[in-house]
C-alpha atoms as a PDB file:
ATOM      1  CA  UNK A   1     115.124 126.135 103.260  1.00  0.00           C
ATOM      2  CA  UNK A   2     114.000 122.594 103.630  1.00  0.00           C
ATOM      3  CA  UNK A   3     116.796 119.523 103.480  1.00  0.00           C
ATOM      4  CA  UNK A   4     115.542 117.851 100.664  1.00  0.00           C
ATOM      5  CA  UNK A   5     116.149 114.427  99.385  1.00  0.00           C
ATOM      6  CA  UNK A   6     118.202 113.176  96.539  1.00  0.00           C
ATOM      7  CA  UNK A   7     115.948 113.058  93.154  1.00  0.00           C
ATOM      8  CA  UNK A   8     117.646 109.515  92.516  1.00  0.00           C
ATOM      9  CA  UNK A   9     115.164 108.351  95.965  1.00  0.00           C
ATOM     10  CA  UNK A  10     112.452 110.236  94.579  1.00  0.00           C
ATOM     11  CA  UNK A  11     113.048 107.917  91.110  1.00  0.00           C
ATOM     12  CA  UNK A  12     113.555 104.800  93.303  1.00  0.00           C
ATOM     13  CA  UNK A  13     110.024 105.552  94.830  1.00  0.00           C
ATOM     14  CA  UNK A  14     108.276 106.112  91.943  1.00  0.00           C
ATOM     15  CA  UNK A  15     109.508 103.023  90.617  1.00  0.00           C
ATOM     16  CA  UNK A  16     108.585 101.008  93.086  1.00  0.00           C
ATOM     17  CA  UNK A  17     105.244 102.807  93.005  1.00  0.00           C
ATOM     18  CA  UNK A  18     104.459 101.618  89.959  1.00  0.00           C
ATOM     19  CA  UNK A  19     105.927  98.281  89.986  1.00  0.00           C
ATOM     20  CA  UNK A  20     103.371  97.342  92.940  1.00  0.00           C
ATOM     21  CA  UNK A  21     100.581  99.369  91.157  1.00  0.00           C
ATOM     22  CA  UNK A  22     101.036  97.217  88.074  1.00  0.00           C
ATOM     23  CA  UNK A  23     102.804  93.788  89.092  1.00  0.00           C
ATOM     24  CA  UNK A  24      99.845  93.344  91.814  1.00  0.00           C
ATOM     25  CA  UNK A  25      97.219  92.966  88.774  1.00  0.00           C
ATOM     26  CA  UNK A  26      99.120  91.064  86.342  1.00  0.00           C
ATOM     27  CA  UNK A  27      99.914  88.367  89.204  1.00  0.00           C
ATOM     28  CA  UNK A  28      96.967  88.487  89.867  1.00  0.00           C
ATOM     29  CA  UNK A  29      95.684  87.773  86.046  1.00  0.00           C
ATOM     30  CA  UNK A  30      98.275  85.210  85.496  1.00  0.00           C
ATOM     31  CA  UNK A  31      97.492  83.376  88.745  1.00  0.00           C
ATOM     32  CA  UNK A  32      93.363  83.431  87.858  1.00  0.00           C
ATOM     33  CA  UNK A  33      93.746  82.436  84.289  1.00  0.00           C
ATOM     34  CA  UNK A  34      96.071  79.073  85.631  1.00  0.00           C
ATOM     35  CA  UNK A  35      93.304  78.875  88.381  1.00  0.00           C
ATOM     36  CA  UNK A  36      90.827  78.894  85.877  1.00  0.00           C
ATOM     37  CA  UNK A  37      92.447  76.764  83.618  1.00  0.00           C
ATOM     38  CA  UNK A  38      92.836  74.057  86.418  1.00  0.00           C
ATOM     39  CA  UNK A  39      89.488  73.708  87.481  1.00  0.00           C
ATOM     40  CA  UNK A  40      87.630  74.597  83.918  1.00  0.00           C
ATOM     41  CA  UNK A  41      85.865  77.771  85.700  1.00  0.00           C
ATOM     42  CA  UNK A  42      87.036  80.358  83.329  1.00  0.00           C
ATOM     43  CA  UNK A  43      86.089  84.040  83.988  1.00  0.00           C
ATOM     44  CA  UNK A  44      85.956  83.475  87.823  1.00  0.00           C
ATOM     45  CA  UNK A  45      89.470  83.355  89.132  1.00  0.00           C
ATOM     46  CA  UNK A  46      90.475  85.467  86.914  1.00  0.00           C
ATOM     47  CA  UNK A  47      88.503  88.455  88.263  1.00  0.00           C
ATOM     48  CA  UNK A  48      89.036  87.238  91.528  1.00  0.00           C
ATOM     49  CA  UNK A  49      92.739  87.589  90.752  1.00  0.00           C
ATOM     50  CA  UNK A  50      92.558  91.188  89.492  1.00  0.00           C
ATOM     51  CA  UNK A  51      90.471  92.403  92.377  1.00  0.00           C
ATOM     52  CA  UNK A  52      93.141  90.873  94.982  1.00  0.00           C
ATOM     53  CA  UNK A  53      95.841  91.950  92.649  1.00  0.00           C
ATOM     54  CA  UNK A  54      94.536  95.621  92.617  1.00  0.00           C
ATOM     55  CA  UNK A  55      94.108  95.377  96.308  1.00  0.00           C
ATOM     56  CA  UNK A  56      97.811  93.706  97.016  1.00  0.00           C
ATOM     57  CA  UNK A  57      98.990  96.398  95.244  1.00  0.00           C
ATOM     58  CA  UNK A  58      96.870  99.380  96.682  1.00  0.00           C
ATOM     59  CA  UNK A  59      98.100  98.293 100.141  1.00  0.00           C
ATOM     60  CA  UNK A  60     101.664  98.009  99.729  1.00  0.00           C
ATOM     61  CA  UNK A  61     101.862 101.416  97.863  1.00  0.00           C
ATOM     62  CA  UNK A  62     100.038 102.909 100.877  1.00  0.00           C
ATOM     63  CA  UNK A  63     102.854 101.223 102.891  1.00  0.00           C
ATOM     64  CA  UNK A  64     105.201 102.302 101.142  1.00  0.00           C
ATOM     65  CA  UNK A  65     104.806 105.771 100.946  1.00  0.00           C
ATOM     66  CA  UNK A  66     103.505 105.836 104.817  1.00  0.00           C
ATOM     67  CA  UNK A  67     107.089 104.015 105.727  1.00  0.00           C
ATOM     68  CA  UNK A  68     108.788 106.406 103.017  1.00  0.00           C
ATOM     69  CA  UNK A  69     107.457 109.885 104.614  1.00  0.00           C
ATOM     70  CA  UNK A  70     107.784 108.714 108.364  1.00  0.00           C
ATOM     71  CA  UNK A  71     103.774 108.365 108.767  1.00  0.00           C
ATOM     72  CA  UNK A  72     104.019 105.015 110.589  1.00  0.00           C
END
């Protein structure tokens, strides 16, 4: 039988799954819409924001799990 590992990591790495998968967008919503709001350029920054947010977050999951399972 395989070791396997405690369920409170598994918790702690779906948690911090999540938190990248959803604090990357909102930074990134919050930082366009001040952006926007700074310059008067309103849609713009913001979906510039949400595509770098969504990306941010995309890439540290993957590095996450790739450090997590030993894939590095």
């Amino acid at each position: 039988m395989k070791d396997s590992k405690p369920p409170f990591q598994a918790m702690a790495l779906t948690s911090a799954i999540v938190s990248q998968l959803a604090g990357g967008p909102l930074a990134g919503v919050y930082l366009g819409k001040w952006i926007d709001g700074q310059f008067s350029t309103e849609p713009t920054f913001l979906i510039i924001g949400i595509f770098l947010g969504l990306g941010a977050g995309t890439y540290g999951t993957i590095h996450l799990v790739r450090t997590y399972t030993g894939d590095d």
